[in-house]
N, C-alpha and C. Protein backbone atom coordinates (compact mmCIF):
# COMPACT_ATOMS: atom_id res chain seq x y z
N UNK A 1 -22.25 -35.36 6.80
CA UNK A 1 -23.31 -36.21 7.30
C UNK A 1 -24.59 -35.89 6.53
N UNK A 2 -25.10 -36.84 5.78
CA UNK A 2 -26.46 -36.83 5.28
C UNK A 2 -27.80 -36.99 5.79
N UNK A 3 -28.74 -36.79 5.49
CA UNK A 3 -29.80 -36.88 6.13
C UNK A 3 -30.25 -38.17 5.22
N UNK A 4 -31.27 -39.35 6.36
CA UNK A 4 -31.72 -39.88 5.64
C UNK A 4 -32.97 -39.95 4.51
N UNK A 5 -32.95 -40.79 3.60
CA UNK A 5 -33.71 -39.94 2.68
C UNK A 5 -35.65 -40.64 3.29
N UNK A 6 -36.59 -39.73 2.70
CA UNK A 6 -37.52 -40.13 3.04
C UNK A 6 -38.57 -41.23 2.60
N UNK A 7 -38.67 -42.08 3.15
CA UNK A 7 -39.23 -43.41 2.68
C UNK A 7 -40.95 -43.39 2.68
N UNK A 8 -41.75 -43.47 1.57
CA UNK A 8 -43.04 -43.58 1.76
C UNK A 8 -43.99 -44.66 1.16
N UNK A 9 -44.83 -44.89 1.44
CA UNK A 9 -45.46 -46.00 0.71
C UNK A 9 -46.17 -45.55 -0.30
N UNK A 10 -46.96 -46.21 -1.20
CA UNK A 10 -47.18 -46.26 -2.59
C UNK A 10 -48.44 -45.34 -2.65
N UNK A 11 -49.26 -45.33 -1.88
CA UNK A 11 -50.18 -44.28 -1.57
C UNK A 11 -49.83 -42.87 -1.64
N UNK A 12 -48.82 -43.08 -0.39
CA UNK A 12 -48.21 -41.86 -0.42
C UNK A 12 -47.40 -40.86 -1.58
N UNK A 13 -46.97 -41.97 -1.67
CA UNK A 13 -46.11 -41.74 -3.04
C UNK A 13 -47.07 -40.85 -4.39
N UNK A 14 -48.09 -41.69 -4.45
CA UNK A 14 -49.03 -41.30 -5.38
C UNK A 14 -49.73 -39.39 -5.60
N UNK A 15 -50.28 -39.50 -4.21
CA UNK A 15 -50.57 -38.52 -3.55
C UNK A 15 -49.54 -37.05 -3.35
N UNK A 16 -48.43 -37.62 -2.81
CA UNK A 16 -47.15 -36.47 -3.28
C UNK A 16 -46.98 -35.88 -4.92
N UNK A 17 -47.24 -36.71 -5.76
CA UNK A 17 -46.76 -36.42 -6.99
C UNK A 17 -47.90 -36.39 -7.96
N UNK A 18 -48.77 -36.08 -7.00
CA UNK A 18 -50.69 -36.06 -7.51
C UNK A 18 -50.76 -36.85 -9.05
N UNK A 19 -51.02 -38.05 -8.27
CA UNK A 19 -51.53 -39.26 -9.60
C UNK A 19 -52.04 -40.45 -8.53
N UNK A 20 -52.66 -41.11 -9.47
CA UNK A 20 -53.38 -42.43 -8.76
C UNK A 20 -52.48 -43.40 -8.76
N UNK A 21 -52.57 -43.99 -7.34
CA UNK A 21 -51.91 -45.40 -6.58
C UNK A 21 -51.71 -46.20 -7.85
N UNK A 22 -52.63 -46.39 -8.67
CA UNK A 22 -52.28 -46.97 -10.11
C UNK A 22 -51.15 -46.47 -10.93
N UNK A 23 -50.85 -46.02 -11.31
CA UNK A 23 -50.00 -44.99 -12.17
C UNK A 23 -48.42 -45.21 -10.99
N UNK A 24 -47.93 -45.49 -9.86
CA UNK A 24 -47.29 -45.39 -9.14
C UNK A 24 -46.48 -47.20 -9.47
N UNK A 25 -48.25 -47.38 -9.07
CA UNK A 25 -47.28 -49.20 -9.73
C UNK A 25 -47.16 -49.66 -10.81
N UNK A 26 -47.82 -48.50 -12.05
CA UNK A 26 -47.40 -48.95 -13.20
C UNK A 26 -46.03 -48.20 -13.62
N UNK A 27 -45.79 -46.94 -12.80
CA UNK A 27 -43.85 -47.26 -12.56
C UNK A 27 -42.98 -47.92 -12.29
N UNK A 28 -43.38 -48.82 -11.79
CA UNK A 28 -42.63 -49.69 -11.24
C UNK A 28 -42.51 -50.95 -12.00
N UNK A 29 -43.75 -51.28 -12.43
CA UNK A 29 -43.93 -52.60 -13.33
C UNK A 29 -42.65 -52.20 -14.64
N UNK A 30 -42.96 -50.42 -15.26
CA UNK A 30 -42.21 -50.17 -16.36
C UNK A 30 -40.82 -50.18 -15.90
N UNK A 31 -40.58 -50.37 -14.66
CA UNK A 31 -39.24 -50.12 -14.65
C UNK A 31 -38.37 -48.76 -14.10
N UNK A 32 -39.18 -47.43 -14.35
CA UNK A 32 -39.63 -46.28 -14.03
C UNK A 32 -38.96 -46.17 -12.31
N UNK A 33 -39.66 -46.76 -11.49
CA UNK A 33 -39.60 -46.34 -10.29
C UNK A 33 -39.23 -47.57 -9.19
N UNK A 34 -38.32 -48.01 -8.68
CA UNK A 34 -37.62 -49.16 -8.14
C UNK A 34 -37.91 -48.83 -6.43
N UNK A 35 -38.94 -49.67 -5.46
CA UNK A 35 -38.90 -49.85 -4.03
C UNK A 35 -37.52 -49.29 -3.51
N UNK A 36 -37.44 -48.16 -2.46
CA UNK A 36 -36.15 -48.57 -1.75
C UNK A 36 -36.01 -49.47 -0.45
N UNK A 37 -37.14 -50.31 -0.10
CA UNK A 37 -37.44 -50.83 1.05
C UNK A 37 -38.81 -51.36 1.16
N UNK A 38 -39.06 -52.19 2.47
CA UNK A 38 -40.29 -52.63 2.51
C UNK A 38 -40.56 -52.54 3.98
N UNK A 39 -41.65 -52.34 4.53
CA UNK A 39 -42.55 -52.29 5.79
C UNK A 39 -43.79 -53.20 5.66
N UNK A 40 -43.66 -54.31 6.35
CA UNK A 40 -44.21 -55.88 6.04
C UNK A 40 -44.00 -56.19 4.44
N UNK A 41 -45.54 -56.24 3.87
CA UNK A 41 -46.10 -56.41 2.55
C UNK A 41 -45.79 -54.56 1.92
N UNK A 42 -45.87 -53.78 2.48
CA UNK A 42 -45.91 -52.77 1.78
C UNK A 42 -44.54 -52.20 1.34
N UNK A 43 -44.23 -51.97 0.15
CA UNK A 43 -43.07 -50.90 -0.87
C UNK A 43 -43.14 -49.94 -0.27
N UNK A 44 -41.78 -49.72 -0.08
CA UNK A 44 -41.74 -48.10 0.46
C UNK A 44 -40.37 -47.77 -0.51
N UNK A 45 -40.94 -45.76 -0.96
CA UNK A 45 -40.24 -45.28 -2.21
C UNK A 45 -39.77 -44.15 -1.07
N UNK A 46 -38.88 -43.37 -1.74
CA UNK A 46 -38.61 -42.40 -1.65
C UNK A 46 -38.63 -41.68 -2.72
N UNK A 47 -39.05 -40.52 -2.14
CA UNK A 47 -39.93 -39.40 -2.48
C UNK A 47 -38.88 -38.90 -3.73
N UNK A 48 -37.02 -38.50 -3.29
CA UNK A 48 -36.90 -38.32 -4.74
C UNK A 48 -37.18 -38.87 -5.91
N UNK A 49 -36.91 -40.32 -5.45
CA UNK A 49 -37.26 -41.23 -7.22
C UNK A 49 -38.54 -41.40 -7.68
N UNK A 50 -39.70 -41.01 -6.70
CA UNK A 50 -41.13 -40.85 -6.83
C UNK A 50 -40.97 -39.03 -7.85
N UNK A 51 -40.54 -38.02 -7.22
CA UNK A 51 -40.32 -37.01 -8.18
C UNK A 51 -39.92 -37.35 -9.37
N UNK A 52 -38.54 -38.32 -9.44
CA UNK A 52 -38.17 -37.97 -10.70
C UNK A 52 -38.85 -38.94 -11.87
N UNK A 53 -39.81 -40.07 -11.10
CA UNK A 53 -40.19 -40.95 -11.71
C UNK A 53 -41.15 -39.75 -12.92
N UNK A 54 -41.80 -39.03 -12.04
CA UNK A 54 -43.13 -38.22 -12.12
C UNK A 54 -42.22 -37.40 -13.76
N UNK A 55 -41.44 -36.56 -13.18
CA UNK A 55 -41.01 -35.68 -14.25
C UNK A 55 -40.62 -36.34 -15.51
N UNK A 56 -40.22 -37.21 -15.35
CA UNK A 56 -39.76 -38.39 -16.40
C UNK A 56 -41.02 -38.60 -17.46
N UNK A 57 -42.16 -39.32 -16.37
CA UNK A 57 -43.20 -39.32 -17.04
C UNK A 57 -44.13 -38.08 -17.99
N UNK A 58 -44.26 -37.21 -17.39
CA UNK A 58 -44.44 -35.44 -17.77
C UNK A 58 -43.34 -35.48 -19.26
N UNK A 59 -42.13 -35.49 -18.95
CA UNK A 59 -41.23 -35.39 -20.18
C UNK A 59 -41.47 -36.35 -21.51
N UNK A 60 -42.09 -37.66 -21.35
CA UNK A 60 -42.02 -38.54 -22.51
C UNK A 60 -43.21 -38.12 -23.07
N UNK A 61 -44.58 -37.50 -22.38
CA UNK A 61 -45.26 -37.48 -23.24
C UNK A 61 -46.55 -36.49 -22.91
N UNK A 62 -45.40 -35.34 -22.31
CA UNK A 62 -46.51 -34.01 -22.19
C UNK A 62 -47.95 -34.02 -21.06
N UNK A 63 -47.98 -35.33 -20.44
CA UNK A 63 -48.95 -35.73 -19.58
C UNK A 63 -48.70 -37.04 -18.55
N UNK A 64 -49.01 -36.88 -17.73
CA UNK A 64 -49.11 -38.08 -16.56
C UNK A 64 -49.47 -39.54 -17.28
N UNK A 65 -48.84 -40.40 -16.65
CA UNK A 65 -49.40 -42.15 -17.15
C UNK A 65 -50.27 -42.35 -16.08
């Protein structure tokens, strides 16, 4: 039995992986980081693919987008 995984919004998201709300949806625009859900109007991520979006980013080019 798994636990479910944790769902956050784009703020949040941002804030977990210390970068600006900007930088979160320009993961997403790149392709980078895919919604797992929505709460009304708002994207909600989970936090692993928000990590690995992050490390991903760190790896291509030594610094945050």
């Amino acid at each position: 039995m798994s636990a479910e995984p944790t769902l956050v919004t784009g703020a949040t998201a941002a804030k977990e992986a210390g970068v600006a709300p900007a930088t979160v949806r320009k993961w997403v625009q790149l392709g980078r980081l895919t919604a797992a859900g929505r709460q009304g109007r708002t994207h909600l991520f989970r936090l692993e693919d928000v990590f690995a979006a992050e490390r991903a980013a760190r790896g291509r080019s030594g610094r945050r987008d």
